[in-house]
C-alpha atoms as a PDB file:
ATOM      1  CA  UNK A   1      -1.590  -7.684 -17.552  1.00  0.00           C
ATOM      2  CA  UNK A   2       1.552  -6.419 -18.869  1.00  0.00           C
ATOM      3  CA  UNK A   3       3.483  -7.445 -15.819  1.00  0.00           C
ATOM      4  CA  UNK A   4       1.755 -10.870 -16.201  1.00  0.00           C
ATOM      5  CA  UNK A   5       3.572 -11.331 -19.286  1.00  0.00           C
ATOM      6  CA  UNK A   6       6.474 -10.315 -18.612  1.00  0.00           C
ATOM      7  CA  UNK A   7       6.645 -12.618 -15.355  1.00  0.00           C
ATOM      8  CA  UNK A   8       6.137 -15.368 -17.288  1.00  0.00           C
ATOM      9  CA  UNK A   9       9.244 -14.040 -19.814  1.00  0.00           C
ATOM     10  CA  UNK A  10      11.445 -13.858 -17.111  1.00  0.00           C
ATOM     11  CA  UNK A  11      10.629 -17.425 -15.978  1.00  0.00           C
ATOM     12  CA  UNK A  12      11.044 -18.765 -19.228  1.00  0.00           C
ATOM     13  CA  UNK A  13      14.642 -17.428 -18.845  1.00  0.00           C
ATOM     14  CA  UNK A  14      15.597 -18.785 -15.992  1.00  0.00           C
ATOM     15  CA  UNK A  15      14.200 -22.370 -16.835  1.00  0.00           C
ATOM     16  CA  UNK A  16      16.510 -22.020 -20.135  1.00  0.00           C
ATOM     17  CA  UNK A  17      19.205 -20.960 -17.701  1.00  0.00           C
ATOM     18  CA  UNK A  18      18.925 -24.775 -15.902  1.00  0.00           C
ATOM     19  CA  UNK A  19      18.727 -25.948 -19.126  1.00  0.00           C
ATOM     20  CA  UNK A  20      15.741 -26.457 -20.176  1.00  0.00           C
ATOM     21  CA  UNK A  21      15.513 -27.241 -23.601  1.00  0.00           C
ATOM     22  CA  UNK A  22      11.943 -26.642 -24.719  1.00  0.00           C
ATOM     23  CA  UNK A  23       8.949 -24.461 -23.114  1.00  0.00           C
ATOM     24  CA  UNK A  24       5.344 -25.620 -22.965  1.00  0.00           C
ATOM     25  CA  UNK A  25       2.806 -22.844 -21.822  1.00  0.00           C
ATOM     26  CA  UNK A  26      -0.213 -24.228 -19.534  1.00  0.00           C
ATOM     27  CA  UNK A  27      -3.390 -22.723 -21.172  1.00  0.00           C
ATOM     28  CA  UNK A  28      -5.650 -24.946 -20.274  1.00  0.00           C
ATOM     29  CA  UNK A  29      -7.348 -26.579 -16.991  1.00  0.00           C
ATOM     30  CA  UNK A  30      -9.109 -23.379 -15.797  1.00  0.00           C
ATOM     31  CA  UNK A  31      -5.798 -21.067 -15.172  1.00  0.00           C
ATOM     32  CA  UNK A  32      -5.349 -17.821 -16.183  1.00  0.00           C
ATOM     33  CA  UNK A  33      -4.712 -17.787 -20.092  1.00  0.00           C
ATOM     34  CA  UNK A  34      -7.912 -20.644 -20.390  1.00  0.00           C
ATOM     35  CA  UNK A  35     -10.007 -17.831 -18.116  1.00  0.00           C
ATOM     36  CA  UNK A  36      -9.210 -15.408 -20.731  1.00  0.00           C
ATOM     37  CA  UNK A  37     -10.261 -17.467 -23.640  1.00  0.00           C
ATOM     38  CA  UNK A  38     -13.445 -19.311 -21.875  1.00  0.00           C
ATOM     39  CA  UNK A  39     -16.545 -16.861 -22.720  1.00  0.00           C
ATOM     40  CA  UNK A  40     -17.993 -18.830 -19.026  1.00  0.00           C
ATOM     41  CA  UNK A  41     -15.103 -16.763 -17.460  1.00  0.00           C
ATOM     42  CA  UNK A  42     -14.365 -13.827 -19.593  1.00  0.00           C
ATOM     43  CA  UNK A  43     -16.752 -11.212 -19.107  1.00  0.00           C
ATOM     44  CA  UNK A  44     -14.656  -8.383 -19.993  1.00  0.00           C
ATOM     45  CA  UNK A  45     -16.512  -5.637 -22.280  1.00  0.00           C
ATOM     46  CA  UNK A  46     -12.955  -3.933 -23.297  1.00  0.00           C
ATOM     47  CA  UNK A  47     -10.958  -5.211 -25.998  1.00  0.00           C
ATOM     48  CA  UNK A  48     -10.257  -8.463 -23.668  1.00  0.00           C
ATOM     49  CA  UNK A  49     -13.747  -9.796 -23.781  1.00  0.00           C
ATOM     50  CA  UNK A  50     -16.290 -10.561 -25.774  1.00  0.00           C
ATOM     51  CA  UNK A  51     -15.654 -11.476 -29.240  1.00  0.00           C
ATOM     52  CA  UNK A  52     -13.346 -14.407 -29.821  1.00  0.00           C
ATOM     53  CA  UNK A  53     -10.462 -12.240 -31.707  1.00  0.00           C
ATOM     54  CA  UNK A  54     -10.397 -10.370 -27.827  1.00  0.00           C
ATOM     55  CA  UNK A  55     -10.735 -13.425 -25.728  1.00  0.00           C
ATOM     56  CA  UNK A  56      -7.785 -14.277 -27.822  1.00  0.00           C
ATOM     57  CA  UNK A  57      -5.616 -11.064 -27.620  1.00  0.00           C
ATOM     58  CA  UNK A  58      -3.892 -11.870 -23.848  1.00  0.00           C
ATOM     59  CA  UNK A  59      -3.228 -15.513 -23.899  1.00  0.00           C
ATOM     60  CA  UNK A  60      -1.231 -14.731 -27.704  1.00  0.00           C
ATOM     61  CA  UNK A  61       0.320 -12.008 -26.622  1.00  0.00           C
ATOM     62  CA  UNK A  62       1.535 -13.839 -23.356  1.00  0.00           C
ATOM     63  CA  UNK A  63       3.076 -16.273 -25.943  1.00  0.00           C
ATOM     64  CA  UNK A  64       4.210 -13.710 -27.735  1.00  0.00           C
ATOM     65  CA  UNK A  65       6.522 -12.864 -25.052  1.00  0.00           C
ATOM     66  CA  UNK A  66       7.505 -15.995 -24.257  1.00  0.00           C
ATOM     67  CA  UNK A  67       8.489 -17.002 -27.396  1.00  0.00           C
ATOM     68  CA  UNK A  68      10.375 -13.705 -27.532  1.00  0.00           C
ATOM     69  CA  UNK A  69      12.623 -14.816 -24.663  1.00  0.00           C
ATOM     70  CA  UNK A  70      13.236 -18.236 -26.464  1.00  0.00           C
ATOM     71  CA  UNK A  71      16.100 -18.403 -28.857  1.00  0.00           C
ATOM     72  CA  UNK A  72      14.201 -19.420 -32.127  1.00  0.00           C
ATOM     73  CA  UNK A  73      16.958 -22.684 -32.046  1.00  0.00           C
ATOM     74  CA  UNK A  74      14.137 -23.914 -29.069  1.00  0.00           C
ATOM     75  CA  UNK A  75      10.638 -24.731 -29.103  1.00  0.00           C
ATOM     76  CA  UNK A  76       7.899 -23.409 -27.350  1.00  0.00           C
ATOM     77  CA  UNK A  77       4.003 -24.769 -27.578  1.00  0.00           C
ATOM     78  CA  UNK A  78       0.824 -24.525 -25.797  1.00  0.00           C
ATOM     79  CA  UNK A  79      -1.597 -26.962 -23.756  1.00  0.00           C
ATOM     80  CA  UNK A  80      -5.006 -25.815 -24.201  1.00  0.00           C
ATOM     81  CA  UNK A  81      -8.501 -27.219 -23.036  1.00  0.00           C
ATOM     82  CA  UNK A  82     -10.356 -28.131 -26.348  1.00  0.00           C
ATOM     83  CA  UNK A  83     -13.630 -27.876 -24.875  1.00  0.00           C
ATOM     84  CA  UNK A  84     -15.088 -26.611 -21.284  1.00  0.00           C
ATOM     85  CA  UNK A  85     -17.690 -29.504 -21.919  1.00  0.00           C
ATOM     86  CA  UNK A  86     -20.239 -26.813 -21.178  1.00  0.00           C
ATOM     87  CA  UNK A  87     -23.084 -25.389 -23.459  1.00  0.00           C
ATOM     88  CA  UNK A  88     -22.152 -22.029 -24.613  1.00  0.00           C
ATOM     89  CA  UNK A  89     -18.146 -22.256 -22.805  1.00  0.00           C
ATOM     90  CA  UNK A  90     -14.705 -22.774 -25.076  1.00  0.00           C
ATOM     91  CA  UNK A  91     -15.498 -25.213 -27.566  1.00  0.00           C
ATOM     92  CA  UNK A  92     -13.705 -27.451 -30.325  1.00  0.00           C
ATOM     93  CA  UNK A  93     -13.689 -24.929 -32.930  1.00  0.00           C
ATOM     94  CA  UNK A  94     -12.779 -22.006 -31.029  1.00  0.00           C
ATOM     95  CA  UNK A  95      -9.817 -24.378 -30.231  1.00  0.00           C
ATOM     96  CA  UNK A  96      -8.766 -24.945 -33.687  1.00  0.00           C
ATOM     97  CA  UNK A  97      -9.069 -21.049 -35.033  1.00  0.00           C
ATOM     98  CA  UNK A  98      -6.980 -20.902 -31.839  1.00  0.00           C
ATOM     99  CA  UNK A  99      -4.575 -23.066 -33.183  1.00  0.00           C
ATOM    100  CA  UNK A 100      -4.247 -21.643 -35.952  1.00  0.00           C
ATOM    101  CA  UNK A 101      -3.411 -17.914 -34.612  1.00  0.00           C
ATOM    102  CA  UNK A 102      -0.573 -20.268 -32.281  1.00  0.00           C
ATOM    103  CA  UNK A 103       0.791 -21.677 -35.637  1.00  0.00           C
ATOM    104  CA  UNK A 104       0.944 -17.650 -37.213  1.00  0.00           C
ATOM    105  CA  UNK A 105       2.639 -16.772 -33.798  1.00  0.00           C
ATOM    106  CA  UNK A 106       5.426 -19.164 -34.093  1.00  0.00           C
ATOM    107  CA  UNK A 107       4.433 -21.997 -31.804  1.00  0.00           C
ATOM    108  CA  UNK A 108       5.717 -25.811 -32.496  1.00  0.00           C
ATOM    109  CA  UNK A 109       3.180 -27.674 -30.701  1.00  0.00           C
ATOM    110  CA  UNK A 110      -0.010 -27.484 -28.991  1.00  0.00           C
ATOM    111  CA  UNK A 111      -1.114 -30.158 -26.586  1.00  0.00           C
ATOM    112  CA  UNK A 112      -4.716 -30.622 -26.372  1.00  0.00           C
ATOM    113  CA  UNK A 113      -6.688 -31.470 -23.351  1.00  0.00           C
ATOM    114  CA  UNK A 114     -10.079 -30.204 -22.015  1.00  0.00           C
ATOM    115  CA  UNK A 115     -11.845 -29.192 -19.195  1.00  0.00           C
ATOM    116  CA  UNK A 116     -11.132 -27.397 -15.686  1.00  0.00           C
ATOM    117  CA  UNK A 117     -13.323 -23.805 -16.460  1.00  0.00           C
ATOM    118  CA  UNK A 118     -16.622 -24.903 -14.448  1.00  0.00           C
ATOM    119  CA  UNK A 119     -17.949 -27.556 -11.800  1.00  0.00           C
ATOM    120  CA  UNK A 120     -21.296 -27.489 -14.333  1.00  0.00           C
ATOM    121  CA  UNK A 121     -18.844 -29.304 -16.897  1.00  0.00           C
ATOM    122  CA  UNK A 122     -19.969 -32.749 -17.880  1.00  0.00           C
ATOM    123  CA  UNK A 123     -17.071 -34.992 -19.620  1.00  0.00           C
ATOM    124  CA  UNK A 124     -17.514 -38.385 -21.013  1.00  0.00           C
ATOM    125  CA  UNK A 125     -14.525 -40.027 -20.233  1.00  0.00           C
ATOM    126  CA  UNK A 126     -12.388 -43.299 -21.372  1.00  0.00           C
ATOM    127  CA  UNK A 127      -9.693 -44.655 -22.454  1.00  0.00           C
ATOM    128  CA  UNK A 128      -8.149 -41.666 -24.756  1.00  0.00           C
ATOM    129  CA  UNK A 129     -11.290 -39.723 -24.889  1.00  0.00           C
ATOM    130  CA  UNK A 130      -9.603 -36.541 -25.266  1.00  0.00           C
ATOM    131  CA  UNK A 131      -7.946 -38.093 -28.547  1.00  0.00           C
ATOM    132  CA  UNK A 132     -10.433 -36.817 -30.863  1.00  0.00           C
ATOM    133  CA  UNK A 133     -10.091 -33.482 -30.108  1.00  0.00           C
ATOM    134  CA  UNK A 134      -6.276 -33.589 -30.897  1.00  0.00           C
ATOM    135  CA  UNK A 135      -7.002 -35.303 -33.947  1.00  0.00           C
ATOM    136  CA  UNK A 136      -9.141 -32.576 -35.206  1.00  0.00           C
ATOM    137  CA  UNK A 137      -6.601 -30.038 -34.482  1.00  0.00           C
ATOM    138  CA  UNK A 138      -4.029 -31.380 -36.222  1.00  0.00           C
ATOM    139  CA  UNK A 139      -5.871 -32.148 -39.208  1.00  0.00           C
ATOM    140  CA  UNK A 140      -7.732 -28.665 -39.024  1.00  0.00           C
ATOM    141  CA  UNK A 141      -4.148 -26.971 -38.972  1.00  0.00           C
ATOM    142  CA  UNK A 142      -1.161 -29.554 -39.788  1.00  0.00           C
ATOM    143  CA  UNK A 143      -0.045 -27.606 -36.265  1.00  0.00           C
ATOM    144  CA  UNK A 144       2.631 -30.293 -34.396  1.00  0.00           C
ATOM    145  CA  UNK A 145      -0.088 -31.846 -31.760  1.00  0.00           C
ATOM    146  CA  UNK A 146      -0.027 -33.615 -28.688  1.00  0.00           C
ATOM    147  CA  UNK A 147      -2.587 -35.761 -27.546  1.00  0.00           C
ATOM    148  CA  UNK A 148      -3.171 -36.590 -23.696  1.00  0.00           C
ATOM    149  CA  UNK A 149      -5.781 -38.327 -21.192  1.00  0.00           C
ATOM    150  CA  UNK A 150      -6.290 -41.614 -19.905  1.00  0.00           C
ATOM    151  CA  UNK A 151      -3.580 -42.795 -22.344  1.00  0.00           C
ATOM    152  CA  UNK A 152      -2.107 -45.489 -20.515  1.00  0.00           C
ATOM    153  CA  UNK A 153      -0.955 -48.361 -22.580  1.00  0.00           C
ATOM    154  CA  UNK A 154       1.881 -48.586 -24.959  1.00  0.00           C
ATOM    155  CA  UNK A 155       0.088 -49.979 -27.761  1.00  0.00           C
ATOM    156  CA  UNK A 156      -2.619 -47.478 -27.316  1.00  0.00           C
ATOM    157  CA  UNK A 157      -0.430 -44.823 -27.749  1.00  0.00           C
ATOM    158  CA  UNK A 158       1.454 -46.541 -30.298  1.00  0.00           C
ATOM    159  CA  UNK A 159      -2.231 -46.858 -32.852  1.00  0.00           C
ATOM    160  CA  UNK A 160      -2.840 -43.119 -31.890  1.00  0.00           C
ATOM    161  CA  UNK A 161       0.889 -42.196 -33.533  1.00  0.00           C
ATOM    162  CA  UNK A 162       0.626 -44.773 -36.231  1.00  0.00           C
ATOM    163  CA  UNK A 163      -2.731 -44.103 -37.492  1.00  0.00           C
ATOM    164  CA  UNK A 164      -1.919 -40.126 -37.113  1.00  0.00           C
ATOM    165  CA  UNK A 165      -4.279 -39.075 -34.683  1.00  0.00           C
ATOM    166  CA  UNK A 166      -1.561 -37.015 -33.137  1.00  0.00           C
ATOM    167  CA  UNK A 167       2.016 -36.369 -33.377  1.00  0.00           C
ATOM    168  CA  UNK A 168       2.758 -36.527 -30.226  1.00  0.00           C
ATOM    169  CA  UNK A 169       1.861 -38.577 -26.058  1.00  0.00           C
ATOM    170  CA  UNK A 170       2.075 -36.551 -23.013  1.00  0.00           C
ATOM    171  CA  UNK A 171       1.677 -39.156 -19.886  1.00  0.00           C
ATOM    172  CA  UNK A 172       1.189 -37.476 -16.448  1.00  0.00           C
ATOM    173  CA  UNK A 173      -0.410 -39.804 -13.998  1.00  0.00           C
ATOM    174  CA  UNK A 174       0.957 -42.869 -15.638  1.00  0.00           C
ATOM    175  CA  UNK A 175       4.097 -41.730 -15.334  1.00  0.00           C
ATOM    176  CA  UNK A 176       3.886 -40.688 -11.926  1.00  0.00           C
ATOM    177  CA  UNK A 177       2.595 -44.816 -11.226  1.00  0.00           C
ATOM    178  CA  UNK A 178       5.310 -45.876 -13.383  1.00  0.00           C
ATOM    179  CA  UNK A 179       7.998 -44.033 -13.400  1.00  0.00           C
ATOM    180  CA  UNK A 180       9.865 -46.466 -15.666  1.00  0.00           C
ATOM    181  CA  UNK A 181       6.753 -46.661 -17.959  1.00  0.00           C
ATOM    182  CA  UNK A 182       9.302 -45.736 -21.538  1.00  0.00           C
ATOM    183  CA  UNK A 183      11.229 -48.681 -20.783  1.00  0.00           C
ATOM    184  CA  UNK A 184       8.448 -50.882 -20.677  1.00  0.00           C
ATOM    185  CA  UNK A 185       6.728 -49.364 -23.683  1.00  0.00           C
ATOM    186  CA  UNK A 186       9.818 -50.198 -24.980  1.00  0.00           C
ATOM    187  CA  UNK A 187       9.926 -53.920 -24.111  1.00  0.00           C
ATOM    188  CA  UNK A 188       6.832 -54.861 -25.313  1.00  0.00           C
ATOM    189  CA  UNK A 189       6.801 -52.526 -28.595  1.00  0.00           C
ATOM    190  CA  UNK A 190      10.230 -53.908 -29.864  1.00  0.00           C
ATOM    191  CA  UNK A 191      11.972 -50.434 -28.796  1.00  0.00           C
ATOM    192  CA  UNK A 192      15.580 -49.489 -27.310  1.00  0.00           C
ATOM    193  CA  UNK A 193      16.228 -46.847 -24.806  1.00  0.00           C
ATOM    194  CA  UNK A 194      19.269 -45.314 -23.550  1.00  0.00           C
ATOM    195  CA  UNK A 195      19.990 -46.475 -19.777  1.00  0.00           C
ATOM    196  CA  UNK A 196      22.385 -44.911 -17.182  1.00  0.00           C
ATOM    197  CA  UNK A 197      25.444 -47.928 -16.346  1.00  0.00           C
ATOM    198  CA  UNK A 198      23.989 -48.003 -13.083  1.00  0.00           C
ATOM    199  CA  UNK A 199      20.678 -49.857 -14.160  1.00  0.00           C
ATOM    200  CA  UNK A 200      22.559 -52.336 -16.648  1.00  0.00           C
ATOM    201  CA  UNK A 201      22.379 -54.702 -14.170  1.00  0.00           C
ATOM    202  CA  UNK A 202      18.820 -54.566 -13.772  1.00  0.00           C
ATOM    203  CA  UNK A 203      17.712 -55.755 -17.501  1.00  0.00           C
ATOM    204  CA  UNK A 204      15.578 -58.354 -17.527  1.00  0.00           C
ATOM    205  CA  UNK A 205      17.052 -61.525 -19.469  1.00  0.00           C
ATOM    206  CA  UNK A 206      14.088 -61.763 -21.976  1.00  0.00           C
ATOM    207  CA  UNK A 207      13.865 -57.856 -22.887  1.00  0.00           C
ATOM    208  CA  UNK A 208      17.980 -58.258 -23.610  1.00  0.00           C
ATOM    209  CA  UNK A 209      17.770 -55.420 -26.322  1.00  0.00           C
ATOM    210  CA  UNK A 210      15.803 -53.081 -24.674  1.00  0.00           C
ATOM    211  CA  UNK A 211      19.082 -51.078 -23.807  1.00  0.00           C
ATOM    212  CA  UNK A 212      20.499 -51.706 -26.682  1.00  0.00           C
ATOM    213  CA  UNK A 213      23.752 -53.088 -26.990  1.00  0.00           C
ATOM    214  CA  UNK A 214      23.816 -53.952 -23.117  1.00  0.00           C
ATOM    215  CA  UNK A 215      24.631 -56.969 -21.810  1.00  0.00           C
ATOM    216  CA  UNK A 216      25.996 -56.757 -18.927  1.00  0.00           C
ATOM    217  CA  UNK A 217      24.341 -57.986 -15.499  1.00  0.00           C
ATOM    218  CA  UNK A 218      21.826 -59.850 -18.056  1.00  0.00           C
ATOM    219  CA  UNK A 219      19.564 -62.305 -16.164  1.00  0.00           C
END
């Protein structure tokens, strides 16, 4: 276990070393630091298992160490599953007491998902169903929080930041469909983004602002 930790230390350091400029741990999804915390999983009887305080103990001291090897000028935060969406596995408010030991341990973020412990798991679904459960977290712990799932429109993630149902949007499979999905967000929200000279020419004549001053190549 010890090694575990500091493996994932010494890649923390060499992702800094490429330049990395902030850290986010993956605790969630059924990997290792979600098996610890997951009483479906964790059937240790030392001080590993069993109560929540020792289903905790590993996955914070594995931040611990991480944010150890992270000069305290960067950021380093957590994705967690909020809820196993089985009876009796890692629920809600485990999450948020969770959260809260996270927040004591120095953490800037925590992005909240669900899911991934057990085939048995039954999850409703939708259009930014796992929003709740990031609202609750940040309003549970004022923790920085980052809400993800089936978020896939900009003005859908635009009313989740506005109305303060999460700090934060993490896009994963939207972004892989849409590579340039920022830019568009940004042409139909009113935004600007910053654009390498090489796409100038590629700005669409009625989204003119969209990289700001640019005009060149307009069409």
């Amino acid at each position: 276990m010890r090694r575990i930790q500091e493996a994932f230390a010494e890649t923390v350091k060499r992702a800094l070393r490429l330049g990395v400029h902030g850290i986010e741990i993956h605790g969630a999804h059924g990997y290792l630091i979600h098996q610890f915390l997951s009483p479906i999983s964790n059937r240790r009887t030392d001080q590993y298992g069993g109560s929540l305080e020792n289903r905790m103990r590993f996955p914070l001291e594995l931040f611990n160490a991480v944010r150890a090897a992270i000069p305290a000028s960067l950021s380093v935060g957590m994705k967690v599953s909020a809820t196993d969406w089985v009876e009796g596995g890692w629920d809600l408010v485990q999450t948020i007491e969770f959260a809260k030991q996270l927040k004591q341990h120095g953490a800037d973020w925590i992005c909240v998902s669900s899911g991934g412990i057990s085939p048995q798991q039954k999850i409703s679904s939708g259009p930014g169903y796992q929003v709740p459960f990031a609202e609750a977290v940040r309003a549970a712990t004022g923790l920085t929080t980052m809400s993800v799932g089936l978020i896939t429109e900009p003005r859908q993630a635009e009313e989740i930041l506005a109305n303060g149902k999460a700090d934060l949007i993490a896009l994963a499979r939207g972004m892989l469909y849409d590579p340039r999905w920022p830019w568009h967000a940004a042409a139909e929200l009113g935004g600007q983004v910053d654009a390498a000279p090489p796409y100038w020419r590629a700005l669409p004549r009625q989204h003119a602002s969209v990289f700001r001053e640019t005009r060149y190549g307009a069409r």
